[in-house]
Each structure stands twice: as structure tokens, then as C-alpha cells.
PDB file of N, CA and C in Angstrom:
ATOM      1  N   UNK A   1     -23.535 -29.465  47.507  1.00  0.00           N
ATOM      2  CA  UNK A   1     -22.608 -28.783  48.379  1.00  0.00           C
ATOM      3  C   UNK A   1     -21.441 -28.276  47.546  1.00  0.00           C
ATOM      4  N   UNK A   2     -21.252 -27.088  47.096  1.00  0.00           N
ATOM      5  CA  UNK A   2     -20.534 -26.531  46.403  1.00  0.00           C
ATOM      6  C   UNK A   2     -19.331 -25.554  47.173  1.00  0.00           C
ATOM      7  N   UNK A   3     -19.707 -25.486  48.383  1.00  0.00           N
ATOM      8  CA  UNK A   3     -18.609 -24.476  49.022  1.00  0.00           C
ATOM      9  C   UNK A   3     -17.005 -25.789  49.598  1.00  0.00           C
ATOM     10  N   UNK A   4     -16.283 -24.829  50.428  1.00  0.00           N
ATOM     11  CA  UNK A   4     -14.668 -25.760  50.786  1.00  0.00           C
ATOM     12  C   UNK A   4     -15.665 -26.987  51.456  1.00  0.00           C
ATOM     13  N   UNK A   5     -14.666 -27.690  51.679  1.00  0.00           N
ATOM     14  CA  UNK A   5     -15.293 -28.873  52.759  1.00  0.00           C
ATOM     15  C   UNK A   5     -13.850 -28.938  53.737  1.00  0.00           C
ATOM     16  N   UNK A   6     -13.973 -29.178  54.621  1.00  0.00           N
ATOM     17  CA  UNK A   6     -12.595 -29.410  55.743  1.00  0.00           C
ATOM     18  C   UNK A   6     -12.976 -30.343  56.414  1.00  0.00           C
ATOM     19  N   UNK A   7     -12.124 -31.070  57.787  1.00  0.00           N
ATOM     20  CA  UNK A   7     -12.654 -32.445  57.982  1.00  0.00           C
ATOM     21  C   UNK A   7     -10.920 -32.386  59.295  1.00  0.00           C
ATOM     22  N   UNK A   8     -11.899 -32.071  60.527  1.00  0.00           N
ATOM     23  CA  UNK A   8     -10.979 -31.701  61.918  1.00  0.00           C
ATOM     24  C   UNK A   8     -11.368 -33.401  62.912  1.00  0.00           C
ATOM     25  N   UNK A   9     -10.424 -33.337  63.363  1.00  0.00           N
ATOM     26  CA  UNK A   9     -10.731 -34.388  64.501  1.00  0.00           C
ATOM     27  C   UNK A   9     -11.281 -33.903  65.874  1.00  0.00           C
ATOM     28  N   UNK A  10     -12.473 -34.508  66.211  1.00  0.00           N
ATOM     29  CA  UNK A  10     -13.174 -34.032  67.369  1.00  0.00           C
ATOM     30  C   UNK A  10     -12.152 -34.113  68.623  1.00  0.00           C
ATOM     31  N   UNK A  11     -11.491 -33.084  69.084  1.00  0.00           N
ATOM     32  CA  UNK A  11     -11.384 -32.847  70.459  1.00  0.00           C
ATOM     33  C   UNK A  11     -11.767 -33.985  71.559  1.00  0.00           C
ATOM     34  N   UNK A  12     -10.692 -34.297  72.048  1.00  0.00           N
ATOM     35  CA  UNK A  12     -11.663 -35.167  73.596  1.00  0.00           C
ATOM     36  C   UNK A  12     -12.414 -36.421  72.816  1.00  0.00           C
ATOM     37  N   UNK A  13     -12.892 -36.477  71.637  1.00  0.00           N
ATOM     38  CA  UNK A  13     -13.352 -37.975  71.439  1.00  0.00           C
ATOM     39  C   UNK A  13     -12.951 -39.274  71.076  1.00  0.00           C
ATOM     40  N   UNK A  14     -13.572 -40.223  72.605  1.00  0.00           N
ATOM     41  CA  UNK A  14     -12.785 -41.483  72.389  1.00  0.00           C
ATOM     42  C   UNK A  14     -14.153 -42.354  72.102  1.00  0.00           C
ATOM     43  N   UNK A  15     -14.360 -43.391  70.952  1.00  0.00           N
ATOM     44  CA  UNK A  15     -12.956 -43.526  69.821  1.00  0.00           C
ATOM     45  C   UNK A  15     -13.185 -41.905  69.479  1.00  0.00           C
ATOM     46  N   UNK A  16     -12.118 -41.851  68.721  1.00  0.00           N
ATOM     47  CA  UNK A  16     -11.510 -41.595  67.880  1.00  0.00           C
ATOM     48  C   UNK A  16     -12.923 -40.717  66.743  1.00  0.00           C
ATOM     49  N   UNK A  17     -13.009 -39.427  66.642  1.00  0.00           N
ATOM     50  CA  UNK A  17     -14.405 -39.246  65.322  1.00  0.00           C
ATOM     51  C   UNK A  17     -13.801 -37.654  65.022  1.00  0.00           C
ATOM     52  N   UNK A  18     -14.361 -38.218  63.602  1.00  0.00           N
ATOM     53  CA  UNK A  18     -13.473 -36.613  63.135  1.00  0.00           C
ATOM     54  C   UNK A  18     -15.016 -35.832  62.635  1.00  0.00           C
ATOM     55  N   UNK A  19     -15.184 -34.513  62.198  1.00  0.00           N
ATOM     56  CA  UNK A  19     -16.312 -34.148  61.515  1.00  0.00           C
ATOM     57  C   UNK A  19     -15.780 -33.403  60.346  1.00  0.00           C
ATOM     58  N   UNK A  20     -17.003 -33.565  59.448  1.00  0.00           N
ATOM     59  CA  UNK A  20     -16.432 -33.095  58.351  1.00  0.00           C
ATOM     60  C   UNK A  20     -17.268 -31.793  57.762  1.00  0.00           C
ATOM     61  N   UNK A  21     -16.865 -30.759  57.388  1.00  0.00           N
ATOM     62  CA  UNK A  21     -17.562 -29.344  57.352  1.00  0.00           C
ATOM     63  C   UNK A  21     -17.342 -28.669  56.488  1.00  0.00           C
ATOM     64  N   UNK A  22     -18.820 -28.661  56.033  1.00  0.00           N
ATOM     65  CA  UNK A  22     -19.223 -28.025  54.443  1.00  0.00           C
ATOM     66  C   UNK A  22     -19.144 -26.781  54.655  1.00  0.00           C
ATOM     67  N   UNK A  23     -18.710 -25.663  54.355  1.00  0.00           N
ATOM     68  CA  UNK A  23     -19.125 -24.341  54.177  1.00  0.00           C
ATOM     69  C   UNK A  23     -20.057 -24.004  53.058  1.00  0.00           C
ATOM     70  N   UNK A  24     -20.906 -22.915  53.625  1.00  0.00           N
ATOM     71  CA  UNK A  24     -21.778 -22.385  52.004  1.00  0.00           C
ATOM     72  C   UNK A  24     -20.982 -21.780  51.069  1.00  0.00           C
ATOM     73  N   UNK A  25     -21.475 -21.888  50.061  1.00  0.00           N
ATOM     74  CA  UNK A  25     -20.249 -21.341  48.890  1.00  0.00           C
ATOM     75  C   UNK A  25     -20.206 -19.688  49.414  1.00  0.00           C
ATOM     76  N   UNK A  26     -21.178 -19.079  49.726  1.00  0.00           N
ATOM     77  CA  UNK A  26     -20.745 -17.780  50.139  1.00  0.00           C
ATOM     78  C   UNK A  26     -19.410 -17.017  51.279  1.00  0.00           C
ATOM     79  N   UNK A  27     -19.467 -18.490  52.056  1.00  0.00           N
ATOM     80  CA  UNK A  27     -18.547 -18.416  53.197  1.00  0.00           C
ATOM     81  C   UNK A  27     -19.528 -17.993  54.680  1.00  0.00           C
ATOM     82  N   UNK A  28     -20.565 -17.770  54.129  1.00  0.00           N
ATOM     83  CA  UNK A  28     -21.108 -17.118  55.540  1.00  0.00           C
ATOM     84  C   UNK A  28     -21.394 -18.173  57.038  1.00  0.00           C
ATOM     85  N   UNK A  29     -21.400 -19.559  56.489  1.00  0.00           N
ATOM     86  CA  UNK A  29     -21.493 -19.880  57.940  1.00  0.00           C
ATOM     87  C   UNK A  29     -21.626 -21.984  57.144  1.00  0.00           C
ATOM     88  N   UNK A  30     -21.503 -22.688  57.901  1.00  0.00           N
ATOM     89  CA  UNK A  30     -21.388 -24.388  57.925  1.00  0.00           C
ATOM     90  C   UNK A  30     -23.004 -24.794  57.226  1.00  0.00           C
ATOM     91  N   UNK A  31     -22.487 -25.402  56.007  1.00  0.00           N
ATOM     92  CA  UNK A  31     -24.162 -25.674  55.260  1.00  0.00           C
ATOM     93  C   UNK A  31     -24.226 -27.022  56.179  1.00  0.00           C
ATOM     94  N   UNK A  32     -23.355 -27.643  56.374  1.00  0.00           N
ATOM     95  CA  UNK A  32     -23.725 -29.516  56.863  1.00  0.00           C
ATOM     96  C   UNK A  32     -22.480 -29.661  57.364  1.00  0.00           C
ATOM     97  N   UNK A  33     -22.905 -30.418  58.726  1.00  0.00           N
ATOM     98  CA  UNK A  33     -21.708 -30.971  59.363  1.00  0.00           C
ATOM     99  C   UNK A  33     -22.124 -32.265  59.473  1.00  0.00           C
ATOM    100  N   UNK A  34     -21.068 -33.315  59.476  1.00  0.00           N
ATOM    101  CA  UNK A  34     -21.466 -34.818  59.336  1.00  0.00           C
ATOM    102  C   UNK A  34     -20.155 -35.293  60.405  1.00  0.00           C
ATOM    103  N   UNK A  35     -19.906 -36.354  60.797  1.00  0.00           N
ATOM    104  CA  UNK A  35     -19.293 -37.004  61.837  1.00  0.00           C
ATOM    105  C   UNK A  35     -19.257 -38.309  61.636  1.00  0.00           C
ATOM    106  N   UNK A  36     -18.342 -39.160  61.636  1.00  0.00           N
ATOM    107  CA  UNK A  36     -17.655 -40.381  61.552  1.00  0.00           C
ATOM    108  C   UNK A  36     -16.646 -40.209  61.703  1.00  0.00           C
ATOM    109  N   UNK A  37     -16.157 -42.099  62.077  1.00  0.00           N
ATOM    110  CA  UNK A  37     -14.645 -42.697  62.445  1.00  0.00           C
ATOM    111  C   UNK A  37     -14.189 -42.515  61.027  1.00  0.00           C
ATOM    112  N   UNK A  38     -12.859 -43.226  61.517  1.00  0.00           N
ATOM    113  CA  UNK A  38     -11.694 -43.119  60.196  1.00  0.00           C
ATOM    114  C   UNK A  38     -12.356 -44.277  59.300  1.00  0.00           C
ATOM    115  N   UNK A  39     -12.947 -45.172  59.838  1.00  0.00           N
ATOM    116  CA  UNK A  39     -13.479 -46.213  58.586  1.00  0.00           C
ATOM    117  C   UNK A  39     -14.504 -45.984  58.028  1.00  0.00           C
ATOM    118  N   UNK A  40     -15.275 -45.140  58.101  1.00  0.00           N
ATOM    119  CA  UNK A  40     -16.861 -44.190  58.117  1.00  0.00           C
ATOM    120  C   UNK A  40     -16.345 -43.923  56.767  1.00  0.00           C
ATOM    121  N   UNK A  41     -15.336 -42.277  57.667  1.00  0.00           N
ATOM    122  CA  UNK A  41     -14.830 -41.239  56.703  1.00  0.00           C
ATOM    123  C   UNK A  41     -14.450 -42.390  55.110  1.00  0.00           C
ATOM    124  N   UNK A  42     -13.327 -43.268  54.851  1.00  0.00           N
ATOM    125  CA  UNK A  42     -13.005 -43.731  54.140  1.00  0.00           C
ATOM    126  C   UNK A  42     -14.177 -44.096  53.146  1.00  0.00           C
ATOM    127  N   UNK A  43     -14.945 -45.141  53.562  1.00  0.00           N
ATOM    128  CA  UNK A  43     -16.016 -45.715  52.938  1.00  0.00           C
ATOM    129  C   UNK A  43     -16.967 -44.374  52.394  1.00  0.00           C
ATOM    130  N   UNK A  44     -17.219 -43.287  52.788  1.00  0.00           N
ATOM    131  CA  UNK A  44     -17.980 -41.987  52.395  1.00  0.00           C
ATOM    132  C   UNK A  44     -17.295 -41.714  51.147  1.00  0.00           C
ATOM    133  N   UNK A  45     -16.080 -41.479  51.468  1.00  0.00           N
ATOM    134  CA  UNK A  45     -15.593 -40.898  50.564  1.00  0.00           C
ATOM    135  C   UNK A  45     -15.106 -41.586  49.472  1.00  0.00           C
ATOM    136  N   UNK A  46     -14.879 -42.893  49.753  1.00  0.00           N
ATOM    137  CA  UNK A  46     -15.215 -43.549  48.236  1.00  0.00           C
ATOM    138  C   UNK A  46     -16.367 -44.045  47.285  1.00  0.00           C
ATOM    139  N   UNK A  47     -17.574 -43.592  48.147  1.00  0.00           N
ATOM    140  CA  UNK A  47     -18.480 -43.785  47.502  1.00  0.00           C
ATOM    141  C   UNK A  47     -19.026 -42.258  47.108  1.00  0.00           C
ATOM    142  N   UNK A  48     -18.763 -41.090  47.951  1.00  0.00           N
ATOM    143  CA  UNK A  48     -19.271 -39.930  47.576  1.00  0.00           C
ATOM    144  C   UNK A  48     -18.343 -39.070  47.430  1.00  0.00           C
ATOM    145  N   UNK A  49     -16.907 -39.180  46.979  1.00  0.00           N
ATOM    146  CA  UNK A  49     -16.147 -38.404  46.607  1.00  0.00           C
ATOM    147  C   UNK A  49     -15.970 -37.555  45.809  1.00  0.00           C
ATOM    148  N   UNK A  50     -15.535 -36.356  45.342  1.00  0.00           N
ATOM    149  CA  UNK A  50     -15.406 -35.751  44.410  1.00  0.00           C
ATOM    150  C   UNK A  50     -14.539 -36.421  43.408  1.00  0.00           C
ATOM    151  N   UNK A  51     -14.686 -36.228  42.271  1.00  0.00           N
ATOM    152  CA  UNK A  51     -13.755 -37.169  41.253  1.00  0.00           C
ATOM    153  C   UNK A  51     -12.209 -36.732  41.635  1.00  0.00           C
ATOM    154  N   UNK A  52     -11.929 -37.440  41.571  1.00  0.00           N
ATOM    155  CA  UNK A  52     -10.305 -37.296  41.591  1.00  0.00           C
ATOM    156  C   UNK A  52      -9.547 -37.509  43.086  1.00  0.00           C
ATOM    157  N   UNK A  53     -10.843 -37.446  43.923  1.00  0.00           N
ATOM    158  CA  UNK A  53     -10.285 -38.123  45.711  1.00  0.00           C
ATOM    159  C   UNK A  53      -9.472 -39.027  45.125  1.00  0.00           C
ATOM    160  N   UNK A  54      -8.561 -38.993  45.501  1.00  0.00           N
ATOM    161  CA  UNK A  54      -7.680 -40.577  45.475  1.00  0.00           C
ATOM    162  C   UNK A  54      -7.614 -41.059  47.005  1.00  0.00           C
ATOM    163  N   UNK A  55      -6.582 -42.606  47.244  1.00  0.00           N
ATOM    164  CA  UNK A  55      -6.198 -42.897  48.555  1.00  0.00           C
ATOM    165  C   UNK A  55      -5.236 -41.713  48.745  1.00  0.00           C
ATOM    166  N   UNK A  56      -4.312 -41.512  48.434  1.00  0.00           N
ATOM    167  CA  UNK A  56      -3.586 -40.206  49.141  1.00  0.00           C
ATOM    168  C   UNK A  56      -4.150 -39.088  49.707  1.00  0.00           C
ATOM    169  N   UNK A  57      -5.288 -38.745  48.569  1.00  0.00           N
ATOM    170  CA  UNK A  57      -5.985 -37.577  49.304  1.00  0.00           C
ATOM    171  C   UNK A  57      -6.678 -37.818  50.592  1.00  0.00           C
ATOM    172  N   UNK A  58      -7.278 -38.865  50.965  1.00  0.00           N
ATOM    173  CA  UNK A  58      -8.099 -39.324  51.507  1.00  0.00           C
ATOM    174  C   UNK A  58      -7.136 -39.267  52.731  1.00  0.00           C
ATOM    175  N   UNK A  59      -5.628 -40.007  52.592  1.00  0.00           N
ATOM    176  CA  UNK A  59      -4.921 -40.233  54.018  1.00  0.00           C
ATOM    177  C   UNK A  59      -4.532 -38.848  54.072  1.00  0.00           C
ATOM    178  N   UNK A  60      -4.274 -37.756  53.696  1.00  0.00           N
ATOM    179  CA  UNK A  60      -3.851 -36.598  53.658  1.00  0.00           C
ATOM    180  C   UNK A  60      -5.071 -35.818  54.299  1.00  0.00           C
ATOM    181  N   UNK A  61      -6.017 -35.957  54.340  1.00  0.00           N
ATOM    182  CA  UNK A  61      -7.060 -35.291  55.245  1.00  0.00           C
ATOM    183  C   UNK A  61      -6.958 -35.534  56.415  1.00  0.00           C
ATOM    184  N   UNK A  62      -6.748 -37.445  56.561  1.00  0.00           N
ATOM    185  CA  UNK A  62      -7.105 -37.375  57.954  1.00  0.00           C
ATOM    186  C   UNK A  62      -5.808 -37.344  58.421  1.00  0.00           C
ATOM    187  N   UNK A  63      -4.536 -37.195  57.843  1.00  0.00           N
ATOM    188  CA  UNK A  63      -3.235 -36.939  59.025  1.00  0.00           C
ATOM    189  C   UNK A  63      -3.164 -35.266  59.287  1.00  0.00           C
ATOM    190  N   UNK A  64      -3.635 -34.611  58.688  1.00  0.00           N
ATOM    191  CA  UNK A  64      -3.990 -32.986  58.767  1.00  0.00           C
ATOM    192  C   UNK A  64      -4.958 -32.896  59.463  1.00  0.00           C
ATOM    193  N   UNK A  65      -6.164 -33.468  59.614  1.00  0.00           N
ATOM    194  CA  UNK A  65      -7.363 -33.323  61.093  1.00  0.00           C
ATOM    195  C   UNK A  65      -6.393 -34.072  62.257  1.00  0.00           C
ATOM    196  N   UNK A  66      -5.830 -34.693  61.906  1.00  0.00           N
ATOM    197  CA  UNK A  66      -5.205 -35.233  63.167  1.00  0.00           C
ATOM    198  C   UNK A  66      -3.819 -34.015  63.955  1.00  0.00           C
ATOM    199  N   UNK A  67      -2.975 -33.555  62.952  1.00  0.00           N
ATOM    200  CA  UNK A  67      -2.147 -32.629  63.363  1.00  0.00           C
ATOM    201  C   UNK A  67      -2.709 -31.460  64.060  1.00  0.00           C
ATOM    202  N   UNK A  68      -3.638 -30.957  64.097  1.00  0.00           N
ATOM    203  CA  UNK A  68      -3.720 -29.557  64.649  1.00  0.00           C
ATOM    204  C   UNK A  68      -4.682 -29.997  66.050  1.00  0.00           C
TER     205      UNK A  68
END
């Protein structure tokens, strides 16, 4: 998965689940969408992170899926 990745909080869902969304590197349309909680998301992303995810980055995603 080489295109942006972004990562919104689902609307209306209780608990609580955010999804997270690959674009194709071209931009033309969502290669993979995936879905988990905040403890999901965490554990993913420290095991399949891009190098350099840190904890900041990590809380910085999800207080930005959470703001909008």
C-alpha cells in the first residue's frame, strides 16, 4: 500500500470505531479500508507501522479522526 492512508472516526458508532483508508497511489479511488477500536488501531500500528510511527503520531491521528 503505497498511496496516503487517513484514518476518520465512524459516524454514529457506538463503541466507538474509526476506519482507516488507503488510497491508490494514483488517487483514483480507496485500495483497502480496514476498521477498528482505538485499542485495535494502536496494536496495528505498532506492529504494522511505517517506520518512524511514533506514540505521538499514533495519538495525533486519532485526536484528528476524532475532531472533524
Amino acid at each position: 500500500m503505497d498511496g496516503p492512508t487517513y484514518l476518520k472516526k465512524v459516524a454514529g458508532a457506538e463503541p466507538e470505531r474509526f476506519a482507516m483508508i488507503t488510497m491508490r497511489a494514483d488517487q483514483s479511488g480507496p485500495e483497502n479500508i480496514a476498521f477498528f477500536s482505538e485499542a485495535e488501531f494502536r496494536e496495528f500500528s505498532r506492529v504494522n507501522g511505517k517506520p518512524g510511527l511514533t506514540q505521538h503520531d499514533i495519538d495525533l491521528m486519532i485526536k484528528n479522526a476524532r475532531a472533524v
